[in-house]
N, C-alpha and C. Protein backbone atom coordinates (compact mmCIF):
# COMPACT_ATOMS: atom_id res chain seq x y z
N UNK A 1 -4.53 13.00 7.16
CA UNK A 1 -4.35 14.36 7.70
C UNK A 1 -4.94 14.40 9.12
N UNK A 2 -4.49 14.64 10.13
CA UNK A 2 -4.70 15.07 11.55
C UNK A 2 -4.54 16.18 12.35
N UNK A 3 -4.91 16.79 13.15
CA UNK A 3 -5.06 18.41 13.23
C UNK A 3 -4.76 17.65 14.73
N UNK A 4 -3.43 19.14 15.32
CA UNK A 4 -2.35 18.54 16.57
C UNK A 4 -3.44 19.23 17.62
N UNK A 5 -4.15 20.00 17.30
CA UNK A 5 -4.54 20.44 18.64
C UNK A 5 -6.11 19.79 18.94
N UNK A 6 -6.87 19.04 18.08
CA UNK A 6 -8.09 18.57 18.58
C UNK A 6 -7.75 17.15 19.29
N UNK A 7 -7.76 16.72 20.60
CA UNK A 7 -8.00 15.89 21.11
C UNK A 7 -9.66 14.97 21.69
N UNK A 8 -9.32 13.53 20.99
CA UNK A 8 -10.84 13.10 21.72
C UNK A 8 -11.01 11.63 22.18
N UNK A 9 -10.98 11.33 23.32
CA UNK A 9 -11.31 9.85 23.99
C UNK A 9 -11.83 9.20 22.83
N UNK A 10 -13.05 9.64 22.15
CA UNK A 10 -13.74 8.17 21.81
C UNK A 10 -13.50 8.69 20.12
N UNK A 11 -12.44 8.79 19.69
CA UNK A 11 -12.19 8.91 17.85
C UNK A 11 -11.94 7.69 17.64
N UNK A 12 -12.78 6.90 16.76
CA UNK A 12 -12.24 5.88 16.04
C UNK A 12 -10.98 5.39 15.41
N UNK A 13 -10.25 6.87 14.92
CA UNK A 13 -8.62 6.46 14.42
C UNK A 13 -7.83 6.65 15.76
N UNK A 14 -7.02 5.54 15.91
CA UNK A 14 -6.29 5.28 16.78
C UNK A 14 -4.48 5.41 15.96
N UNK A 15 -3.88 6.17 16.24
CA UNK A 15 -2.74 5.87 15.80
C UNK A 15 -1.54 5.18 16.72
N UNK A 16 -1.05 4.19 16.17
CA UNK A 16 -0.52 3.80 16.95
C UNK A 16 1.18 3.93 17.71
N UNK A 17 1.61 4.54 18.68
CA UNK A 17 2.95 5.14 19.34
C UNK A 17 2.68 6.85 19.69
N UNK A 18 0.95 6.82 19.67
CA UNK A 18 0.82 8.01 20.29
C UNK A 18 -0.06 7.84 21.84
N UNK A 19 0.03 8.46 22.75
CA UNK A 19 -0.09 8.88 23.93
C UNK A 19 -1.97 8.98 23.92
N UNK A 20 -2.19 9.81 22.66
CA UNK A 20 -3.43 10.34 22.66
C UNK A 20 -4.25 9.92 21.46
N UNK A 21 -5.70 10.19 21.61
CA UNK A 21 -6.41 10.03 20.22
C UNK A 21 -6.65 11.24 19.41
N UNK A 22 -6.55 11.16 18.42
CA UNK A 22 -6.47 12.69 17.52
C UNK A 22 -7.84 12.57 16.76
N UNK A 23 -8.25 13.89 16.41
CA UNK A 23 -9.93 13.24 14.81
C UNK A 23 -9.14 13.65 13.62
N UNK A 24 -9.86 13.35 12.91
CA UNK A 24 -9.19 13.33 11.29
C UNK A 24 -9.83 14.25 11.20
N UNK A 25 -9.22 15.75 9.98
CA UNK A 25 -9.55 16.52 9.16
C UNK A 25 -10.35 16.21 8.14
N UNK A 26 -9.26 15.51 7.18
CA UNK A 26 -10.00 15.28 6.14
C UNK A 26 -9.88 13.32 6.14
N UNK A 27 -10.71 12.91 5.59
CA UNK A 27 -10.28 11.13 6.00
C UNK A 27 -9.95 10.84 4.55
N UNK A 28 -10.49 11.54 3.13
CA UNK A 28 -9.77 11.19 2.49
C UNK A 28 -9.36 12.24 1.53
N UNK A 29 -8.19 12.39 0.88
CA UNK A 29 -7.63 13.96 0.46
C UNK A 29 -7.39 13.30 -1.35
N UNK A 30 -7.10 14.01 -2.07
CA UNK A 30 -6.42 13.87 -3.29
C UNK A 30 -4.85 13.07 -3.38
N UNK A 31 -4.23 13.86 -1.83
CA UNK A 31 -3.13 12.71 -2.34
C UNK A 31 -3.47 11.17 -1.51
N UNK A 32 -4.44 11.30 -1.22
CA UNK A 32 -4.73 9.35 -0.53
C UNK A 32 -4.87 8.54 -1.75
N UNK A 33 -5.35 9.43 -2.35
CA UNK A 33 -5.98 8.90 -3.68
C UNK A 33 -4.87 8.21 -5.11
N UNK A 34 -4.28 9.51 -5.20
CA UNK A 34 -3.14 9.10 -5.80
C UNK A 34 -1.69 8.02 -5.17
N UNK A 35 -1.96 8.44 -3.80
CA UNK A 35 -1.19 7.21 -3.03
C UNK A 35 -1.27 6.22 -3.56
N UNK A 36 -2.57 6.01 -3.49
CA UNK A 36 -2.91 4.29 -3.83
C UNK A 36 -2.99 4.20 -5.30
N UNK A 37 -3.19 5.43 -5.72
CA UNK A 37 -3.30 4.69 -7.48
C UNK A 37 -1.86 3.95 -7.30
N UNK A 38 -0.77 5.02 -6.89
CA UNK A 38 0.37 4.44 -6.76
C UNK A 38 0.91 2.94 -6.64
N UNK A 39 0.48 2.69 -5.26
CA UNK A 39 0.65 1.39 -5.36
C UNK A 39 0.23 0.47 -6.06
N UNK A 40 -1.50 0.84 -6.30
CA UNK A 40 -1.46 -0.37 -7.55
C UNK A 40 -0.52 -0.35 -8.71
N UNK A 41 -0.31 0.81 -8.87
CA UNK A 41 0.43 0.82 -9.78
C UNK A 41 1.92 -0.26 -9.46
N UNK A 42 2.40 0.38 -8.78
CA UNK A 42 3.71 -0.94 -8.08
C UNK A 42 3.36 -2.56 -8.16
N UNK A 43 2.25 -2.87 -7.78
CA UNK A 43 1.29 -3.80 -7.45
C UNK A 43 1.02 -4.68 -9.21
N UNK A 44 0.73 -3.98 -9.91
CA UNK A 44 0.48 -4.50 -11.45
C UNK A 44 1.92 -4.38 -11.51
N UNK A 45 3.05 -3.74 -11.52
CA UNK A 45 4.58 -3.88 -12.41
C UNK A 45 4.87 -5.30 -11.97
N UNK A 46 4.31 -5.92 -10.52
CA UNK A 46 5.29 -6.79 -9.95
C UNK A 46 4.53 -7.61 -10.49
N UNK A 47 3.46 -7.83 -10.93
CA UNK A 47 2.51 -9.30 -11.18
C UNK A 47 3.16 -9.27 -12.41
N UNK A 48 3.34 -8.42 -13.37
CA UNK A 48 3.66 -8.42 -14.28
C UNK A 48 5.27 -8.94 -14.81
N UNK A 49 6.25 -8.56 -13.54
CA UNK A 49 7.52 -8.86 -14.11
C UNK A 49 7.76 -10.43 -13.09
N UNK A 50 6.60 -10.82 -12.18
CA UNK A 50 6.83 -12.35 -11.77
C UNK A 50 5.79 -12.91 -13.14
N UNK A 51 5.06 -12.42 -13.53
CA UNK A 51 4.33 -13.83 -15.15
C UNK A 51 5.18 -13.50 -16.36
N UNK A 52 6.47 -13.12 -16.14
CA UNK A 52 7.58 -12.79 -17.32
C UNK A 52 8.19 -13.69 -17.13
N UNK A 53 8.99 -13.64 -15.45
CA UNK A 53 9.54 -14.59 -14.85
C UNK A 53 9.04 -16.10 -14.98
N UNK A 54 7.99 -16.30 -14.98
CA UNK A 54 7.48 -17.35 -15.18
C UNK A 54 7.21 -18.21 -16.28
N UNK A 55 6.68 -16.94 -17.30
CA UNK A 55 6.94 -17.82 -18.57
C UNK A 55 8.13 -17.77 -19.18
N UNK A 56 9.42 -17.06 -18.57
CA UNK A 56 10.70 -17.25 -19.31
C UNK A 56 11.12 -18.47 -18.90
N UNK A 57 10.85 -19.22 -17.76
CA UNK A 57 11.43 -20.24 -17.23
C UNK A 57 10.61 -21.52 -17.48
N UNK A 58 9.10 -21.53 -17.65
CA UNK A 58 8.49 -22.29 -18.78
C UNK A 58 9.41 -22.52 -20.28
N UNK A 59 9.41 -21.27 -20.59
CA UNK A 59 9.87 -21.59 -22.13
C UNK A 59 11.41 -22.23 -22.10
N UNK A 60 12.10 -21.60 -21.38
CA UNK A 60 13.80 -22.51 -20.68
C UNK A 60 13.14 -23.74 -21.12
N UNK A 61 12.34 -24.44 -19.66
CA UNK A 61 12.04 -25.75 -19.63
C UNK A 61 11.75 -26.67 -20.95
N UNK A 62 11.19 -25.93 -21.84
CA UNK A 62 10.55 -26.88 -22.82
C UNK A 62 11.63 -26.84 -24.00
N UNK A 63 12.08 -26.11 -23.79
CA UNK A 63 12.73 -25.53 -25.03
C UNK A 63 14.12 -26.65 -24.69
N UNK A 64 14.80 -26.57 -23.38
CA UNK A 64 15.50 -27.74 -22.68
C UNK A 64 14.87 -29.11 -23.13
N UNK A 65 13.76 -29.35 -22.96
CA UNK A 65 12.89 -30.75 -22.71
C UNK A 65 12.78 -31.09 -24.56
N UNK A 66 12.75 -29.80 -25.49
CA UNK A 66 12.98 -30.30 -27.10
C UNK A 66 14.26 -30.65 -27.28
N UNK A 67 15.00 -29.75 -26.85
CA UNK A 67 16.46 -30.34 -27.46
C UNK A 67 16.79 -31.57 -27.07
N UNK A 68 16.16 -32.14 -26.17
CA UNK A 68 16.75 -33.56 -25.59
C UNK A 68 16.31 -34.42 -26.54
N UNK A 69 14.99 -34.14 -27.08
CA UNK A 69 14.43 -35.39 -27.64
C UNK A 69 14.53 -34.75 -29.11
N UNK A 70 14.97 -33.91 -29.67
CA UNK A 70 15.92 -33.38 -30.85
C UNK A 70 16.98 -34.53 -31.23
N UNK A 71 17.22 -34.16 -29.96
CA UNK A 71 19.32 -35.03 -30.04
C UNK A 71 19.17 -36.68 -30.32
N UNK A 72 17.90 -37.16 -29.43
CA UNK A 72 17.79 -38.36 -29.48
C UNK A 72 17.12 -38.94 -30.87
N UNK A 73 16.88 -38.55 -31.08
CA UNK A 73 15.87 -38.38 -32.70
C UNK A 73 16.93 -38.75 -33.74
N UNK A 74 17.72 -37.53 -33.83
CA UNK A 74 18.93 -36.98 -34.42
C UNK A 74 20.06 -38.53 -34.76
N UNK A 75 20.27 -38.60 -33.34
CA UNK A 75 21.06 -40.11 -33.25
C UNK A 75 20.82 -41.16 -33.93
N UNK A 76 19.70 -41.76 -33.61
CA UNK A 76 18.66 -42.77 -34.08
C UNK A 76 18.53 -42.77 -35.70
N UNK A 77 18.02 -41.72 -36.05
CA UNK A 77 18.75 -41.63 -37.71
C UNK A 77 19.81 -41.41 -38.19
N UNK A 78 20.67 -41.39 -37.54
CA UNK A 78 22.17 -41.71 -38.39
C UNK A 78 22.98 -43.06 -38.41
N UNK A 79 22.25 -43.43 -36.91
CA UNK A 79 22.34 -44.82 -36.99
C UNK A 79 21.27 -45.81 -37.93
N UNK A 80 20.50 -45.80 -38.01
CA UNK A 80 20.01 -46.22 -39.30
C UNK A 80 20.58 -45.95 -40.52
N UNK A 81 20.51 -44.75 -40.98
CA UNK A 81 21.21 -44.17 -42.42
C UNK A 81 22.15 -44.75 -41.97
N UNK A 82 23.54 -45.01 -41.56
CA UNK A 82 24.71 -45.43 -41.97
C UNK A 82 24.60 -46.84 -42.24
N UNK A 83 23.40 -48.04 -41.67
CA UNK A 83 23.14 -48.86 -41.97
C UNK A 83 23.15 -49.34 -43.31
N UNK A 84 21.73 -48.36 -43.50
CA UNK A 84 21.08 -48.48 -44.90
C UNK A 84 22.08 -47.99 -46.18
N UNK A 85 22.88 -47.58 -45.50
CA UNK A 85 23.49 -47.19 -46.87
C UNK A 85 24.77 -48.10 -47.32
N UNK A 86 25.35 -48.93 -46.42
CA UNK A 86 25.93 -49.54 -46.40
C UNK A 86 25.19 -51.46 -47.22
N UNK A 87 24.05 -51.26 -46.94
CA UNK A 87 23.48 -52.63 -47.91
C UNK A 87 22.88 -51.79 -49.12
N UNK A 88 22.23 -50.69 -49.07
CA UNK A 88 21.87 -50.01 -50.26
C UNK A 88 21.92 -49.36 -51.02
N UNK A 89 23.03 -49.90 -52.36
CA UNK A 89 23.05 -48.82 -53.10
C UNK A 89 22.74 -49.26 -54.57
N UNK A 90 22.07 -50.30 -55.00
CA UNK A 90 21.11 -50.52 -56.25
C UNK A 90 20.16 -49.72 -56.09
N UNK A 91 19.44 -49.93 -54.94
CA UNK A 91 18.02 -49.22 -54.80
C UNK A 91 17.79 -47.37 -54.74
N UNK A 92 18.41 -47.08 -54.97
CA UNK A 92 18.62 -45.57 -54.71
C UNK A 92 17.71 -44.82 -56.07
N UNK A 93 17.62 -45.12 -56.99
CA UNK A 93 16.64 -44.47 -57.71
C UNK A 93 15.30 -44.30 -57.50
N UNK A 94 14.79 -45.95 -57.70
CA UNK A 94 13.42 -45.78 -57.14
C UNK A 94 12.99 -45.46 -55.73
N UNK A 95 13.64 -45.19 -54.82
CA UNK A 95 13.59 -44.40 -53.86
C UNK A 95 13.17 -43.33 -53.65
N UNK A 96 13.98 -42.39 -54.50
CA UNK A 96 14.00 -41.02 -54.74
C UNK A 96 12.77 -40.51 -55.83
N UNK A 97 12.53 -41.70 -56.28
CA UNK A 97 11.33 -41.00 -57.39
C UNK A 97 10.12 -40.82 -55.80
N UNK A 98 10.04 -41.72 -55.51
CA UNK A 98 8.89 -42.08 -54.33
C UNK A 98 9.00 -40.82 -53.37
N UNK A 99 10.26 -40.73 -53.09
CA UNK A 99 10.17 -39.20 -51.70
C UNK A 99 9.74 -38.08 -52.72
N UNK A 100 9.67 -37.34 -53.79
CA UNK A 100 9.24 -36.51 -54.40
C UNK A 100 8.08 -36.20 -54.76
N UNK A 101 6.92 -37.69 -54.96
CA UNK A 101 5.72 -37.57 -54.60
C UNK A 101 5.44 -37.97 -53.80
N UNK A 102 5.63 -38.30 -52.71
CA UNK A 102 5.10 -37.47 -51.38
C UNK A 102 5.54 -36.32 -50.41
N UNK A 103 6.54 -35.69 -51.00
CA UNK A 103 6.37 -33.78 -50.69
C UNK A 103 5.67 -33.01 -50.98
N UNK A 104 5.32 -33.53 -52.65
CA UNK A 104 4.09 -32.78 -53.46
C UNK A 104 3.05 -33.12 -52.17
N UNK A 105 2.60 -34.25 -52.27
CA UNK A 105 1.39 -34.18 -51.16
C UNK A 105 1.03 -33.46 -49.89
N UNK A 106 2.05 -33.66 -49.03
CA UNK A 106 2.08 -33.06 -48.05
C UNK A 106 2.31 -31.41 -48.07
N UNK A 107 2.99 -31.07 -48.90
CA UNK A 107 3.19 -29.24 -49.36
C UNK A 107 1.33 -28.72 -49.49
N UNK A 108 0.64 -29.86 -50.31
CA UNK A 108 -1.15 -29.10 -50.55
C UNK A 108 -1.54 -29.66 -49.00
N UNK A 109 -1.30 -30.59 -48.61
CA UNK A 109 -2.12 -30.53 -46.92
C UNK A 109 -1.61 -29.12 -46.44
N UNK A 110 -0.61 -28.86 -45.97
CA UNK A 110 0.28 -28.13 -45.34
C UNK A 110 -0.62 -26.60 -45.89
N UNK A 111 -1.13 -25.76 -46.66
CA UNK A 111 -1.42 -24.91 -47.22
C UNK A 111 -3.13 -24.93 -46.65
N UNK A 112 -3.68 -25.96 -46.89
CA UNK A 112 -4.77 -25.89 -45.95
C UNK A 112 -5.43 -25.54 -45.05
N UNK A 113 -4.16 -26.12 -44.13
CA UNK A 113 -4.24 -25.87 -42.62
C UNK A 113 -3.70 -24.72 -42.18
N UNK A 114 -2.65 -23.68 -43.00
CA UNK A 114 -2.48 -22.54 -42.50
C UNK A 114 -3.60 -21.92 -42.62
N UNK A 115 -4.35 -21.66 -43.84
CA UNK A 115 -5.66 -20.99 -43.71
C UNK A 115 -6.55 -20.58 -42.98
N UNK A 116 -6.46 -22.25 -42.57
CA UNK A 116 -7.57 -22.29 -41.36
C UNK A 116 -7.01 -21.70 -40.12
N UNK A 117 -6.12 -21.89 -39.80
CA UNK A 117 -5.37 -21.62 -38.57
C UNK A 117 -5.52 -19.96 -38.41
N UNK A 118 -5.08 -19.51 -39.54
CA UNK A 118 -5.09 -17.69 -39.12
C UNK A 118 -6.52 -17.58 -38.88
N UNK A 119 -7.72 -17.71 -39.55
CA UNK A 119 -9.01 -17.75 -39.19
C UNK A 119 -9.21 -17.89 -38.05
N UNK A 120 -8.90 -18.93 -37.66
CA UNK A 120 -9.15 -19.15 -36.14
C UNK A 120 -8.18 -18.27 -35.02
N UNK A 121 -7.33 -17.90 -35.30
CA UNK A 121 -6.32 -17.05 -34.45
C UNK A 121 -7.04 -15.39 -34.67
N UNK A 122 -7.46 -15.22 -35.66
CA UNK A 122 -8.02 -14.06 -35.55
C UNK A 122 -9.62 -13.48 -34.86
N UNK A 123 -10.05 -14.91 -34.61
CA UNK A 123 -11.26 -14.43 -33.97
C UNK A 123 -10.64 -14.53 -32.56
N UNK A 124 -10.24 -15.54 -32.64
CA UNK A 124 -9.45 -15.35 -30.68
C UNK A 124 -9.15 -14.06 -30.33
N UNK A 125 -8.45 -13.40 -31.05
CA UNK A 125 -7.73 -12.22 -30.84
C UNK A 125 -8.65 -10.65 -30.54
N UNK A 126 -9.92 -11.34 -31.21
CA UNK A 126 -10.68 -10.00 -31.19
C UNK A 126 -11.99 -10.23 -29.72
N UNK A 127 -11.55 -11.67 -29.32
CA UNK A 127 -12.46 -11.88 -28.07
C UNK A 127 -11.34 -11.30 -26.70
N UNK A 128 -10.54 -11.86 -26.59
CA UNK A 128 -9.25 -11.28 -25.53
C UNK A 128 -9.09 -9.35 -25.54
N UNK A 129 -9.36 -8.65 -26.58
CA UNK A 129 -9.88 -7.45 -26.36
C UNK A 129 -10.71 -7.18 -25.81
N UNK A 130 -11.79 -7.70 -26.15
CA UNK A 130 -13.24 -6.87 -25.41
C UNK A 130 -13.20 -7.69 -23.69
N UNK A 131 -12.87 -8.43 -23.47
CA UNK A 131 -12.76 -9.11 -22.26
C UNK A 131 -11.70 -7.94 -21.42
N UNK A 132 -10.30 -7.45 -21.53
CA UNK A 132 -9.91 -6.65 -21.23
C UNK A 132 -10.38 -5.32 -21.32
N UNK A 133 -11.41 -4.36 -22.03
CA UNK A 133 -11.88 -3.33 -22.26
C UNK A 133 -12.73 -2.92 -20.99
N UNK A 134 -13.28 -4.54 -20.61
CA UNK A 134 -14.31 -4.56 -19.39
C UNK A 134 -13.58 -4.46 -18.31
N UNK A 135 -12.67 -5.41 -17.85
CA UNK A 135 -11.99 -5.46 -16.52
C UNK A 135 -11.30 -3.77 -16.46
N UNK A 136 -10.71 -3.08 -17.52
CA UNK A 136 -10.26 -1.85 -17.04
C UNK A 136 -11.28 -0.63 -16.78
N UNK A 137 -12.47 -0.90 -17.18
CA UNK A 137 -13.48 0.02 -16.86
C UNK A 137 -14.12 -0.55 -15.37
N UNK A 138 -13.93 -1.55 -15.13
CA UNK A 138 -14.17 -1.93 -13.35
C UNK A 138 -13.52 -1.27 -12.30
N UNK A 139 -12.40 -1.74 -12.67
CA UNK A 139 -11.17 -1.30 -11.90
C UNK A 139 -11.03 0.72 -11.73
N UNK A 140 -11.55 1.25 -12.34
CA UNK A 140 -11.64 2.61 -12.69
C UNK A 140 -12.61 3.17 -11.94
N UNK A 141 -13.69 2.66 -11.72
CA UNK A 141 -15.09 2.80 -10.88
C UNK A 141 -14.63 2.43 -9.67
N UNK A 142 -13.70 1.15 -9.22
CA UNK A 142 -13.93 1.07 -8.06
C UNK A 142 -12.44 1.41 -7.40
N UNK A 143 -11.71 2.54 -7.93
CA UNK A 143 -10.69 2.99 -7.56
C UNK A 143 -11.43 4.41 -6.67
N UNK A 144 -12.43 5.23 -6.83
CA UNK A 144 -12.21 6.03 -5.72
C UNK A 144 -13.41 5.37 -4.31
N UNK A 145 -13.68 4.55 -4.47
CA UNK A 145 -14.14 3.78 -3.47
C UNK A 145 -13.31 2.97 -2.33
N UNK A 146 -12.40 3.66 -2.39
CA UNK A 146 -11.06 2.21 -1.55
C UNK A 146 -11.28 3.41 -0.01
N UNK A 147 -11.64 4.93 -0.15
CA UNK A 147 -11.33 5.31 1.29
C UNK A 147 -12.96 6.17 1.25
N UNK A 148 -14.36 5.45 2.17
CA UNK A 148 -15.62 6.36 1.57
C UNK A 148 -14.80 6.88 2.82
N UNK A 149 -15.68 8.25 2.81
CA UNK A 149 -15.58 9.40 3.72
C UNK A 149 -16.84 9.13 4.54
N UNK A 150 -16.39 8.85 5.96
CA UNK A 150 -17.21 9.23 7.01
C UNK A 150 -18.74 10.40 6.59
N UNK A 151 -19.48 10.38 6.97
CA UNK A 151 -20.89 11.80 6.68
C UNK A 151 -20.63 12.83 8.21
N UNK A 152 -20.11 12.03 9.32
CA UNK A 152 -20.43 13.26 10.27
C UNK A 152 -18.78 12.82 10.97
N UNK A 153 -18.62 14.22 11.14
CA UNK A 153 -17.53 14.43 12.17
C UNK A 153 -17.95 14.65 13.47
N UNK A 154 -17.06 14.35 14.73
CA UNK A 154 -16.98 15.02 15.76
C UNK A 154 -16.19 16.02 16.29
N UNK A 155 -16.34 17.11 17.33
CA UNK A 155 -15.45 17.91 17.54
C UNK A 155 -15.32 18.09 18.95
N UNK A 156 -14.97 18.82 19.65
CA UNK A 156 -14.11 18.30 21.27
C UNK A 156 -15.17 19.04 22.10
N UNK A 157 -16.21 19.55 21.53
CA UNK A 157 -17.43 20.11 22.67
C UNK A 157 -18.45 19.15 22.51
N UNK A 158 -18.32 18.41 21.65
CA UNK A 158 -19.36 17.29 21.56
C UNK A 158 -20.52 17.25 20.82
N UNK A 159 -20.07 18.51 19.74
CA UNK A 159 -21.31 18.97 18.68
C UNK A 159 -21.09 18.21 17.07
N UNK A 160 -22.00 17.78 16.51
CA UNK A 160 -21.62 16.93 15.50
C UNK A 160 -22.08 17.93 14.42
N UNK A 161 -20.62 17.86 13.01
CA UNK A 161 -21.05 18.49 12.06
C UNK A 161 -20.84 18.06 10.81
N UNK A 162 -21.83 17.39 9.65
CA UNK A 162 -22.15 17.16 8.57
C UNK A 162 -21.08 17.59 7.86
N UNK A 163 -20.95 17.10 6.88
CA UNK A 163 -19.52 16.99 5.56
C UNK A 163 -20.24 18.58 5.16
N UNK A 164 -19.87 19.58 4.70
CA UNK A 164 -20.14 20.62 3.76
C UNK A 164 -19.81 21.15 2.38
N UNK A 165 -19.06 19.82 1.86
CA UNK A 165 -18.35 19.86 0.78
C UNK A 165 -18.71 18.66 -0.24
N UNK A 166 -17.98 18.72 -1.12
CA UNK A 166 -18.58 17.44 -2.46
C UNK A 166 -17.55 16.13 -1.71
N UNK A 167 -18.57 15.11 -1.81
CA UNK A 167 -17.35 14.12 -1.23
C UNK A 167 -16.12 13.96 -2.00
N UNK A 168 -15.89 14.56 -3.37
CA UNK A 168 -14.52 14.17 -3.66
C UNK A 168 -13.56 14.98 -3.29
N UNK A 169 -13.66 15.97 -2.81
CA UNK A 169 -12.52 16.20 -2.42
C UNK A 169 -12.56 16.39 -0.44
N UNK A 170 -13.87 15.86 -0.03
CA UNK A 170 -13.82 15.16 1.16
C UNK A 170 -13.28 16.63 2.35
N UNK A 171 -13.46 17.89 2.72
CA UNK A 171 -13.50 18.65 3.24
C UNK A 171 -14.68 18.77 4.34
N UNK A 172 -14.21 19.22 6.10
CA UNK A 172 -14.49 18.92 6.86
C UNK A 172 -14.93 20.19 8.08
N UNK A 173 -15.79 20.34 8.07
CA UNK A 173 -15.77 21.54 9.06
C UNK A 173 -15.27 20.95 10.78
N UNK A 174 -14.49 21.52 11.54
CA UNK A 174 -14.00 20.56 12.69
C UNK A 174 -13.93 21.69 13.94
N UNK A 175 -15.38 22.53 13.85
CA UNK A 175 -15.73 23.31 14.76
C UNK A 175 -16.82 23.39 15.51
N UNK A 176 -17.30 23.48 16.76
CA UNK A 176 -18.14 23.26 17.02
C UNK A 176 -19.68 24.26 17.18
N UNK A 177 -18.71 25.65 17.30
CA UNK A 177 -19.86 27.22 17.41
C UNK A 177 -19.51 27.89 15.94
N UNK A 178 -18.77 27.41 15.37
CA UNK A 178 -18.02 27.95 13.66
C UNK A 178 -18.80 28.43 13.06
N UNK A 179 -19.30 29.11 12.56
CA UNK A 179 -20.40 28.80 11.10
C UNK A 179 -19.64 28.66 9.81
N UNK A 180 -20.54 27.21 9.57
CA UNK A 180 -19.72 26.26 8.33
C UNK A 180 -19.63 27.67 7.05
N UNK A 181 -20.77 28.44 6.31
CA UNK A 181 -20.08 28.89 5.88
C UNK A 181 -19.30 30.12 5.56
N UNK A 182 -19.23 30.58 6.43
CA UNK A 182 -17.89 31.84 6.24
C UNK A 182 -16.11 31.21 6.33
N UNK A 183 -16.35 29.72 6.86
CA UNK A 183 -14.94 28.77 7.00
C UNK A 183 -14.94 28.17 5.83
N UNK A 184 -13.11 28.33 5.23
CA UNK A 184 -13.09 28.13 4.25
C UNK A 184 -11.66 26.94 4.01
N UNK A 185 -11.90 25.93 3.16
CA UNK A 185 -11.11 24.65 3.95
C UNK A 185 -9.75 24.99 3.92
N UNK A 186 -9.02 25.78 3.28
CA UNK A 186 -7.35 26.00 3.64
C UNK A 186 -7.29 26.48 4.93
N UNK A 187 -8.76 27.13 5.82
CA UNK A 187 -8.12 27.68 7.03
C UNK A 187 -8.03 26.45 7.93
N UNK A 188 -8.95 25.31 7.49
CA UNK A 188 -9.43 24.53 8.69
C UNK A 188 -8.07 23.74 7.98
N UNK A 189 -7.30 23.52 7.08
CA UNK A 189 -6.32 22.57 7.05
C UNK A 189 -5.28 23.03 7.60
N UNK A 190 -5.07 24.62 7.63
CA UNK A 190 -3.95 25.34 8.19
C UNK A 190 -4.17 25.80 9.58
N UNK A 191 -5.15 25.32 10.43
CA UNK A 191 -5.42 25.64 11.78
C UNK A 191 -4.37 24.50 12.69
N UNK A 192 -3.75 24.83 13.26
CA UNK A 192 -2.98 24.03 14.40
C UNK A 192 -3.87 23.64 15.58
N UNK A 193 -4.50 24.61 16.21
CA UNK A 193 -5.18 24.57 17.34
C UNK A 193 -6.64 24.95 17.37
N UNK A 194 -7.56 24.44 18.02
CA UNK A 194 -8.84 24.69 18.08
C UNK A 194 -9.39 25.61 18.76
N UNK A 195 -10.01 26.51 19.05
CA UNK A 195 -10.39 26.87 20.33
C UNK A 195 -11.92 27.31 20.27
N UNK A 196 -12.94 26.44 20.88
CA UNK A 196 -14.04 26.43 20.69
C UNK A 196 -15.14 28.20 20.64
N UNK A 197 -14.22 28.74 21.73
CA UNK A 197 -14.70 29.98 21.95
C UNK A 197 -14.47 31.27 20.36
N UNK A 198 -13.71 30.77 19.39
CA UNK A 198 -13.98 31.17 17.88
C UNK A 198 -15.09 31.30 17.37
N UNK A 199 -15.11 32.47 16.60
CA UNK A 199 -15.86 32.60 15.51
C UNK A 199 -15.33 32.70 14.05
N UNK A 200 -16.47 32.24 13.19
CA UNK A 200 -15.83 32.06 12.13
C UNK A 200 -16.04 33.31 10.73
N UNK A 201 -15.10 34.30 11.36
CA UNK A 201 -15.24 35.52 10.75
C UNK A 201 -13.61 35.41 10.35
């Protein structure tokens, strides 16, 4: 926010494609604030839809990189089996007794290890919460810190005047003979022009 009629050589905000230096009203307002929530907001969608992007094209890759060695697998035993079956066909009983106990076996390993596995997936799950609970209570604290507000203004007679308001909503007295309080901040946001010789009645 900038007010058209206070001009001053030595204001720190410089805007740039103007002629002149202007002072700031207010340096930071409610909608600065929400501005920027804004963008972060924009700011998290995009991180978010490039690590989508990223792991969709991970999972492509691997998922590509199984089927290859699927297929090759695949091959390799049929070329065998058509072998074997071609010299073997006495042996086909005691064969088959043999693959049946060892499914039994492997079916009680197999039951084991799921057990364990959810156990362990469930404590993971409850550490990746509290780790996120923290980072969003950071980020929350140090969201109205992105614009502090200046403590003293200047004004075009060269009299300096103290913030008179709560810094959050960052209101500015930008007079120099004014008295801060009978001025009330919709007038000083709706003032176009200054004129030092005012009073603030």
């Amino acid at each position: 926010m900038f007010a058209r009629g206070l001009k001053d050589v030595n204001a720190p905000i410089d805007l740039v494609g103007n002629p002149e230096r202007w002072i700031s009203i207010q340096t930071t307002t409610v909608v600065d604030v929400l501005h920027h929530r804004r963008r972060r907001r924009r700011r998290r969608r995009r991180r978010r839809r490039r690590r989508r992007r990223r792991r969709r094209r991970r999972r492509r890759r691997r998922r590509r990189r199984r089927r290859r060695r699927r297929r090759r697998r695949r091959r390799r035993r049929r070329r065998r089996r058509r072998r074997r079956r071609r010299r073997r066909r006495r042996r086909r009983r005691r064969r088959r007794r043999r693959r049946r106990r060892r499914r039994r076996r492997r079916r009680r390993r197999r039951r084991r290890r799921r057990r364990r596995r959810r156990r362990r997936r469930r404590r993971r799950r409850r550490r990746r919460r509290r780790r996120r609970r923290r980072r969003r209570r950071r980020r929350r604290r140090r969201a109205y810190l992105v614009f502090p507000p200046p403590p003293i203004c200047n004004t075009r007679d060269g009299t300096r005047i103290k913030q008179w308001r709560s810094t959050s909503r960052c209101h500015y007295a930008m007079a120099g003979r004014v008295d801060e309080k009978t001025l009330s901040g919709s007038r000083i946001l709706n003032s176009i022009y200054y004129d030092p010789t005012q009073t603030g009645s």
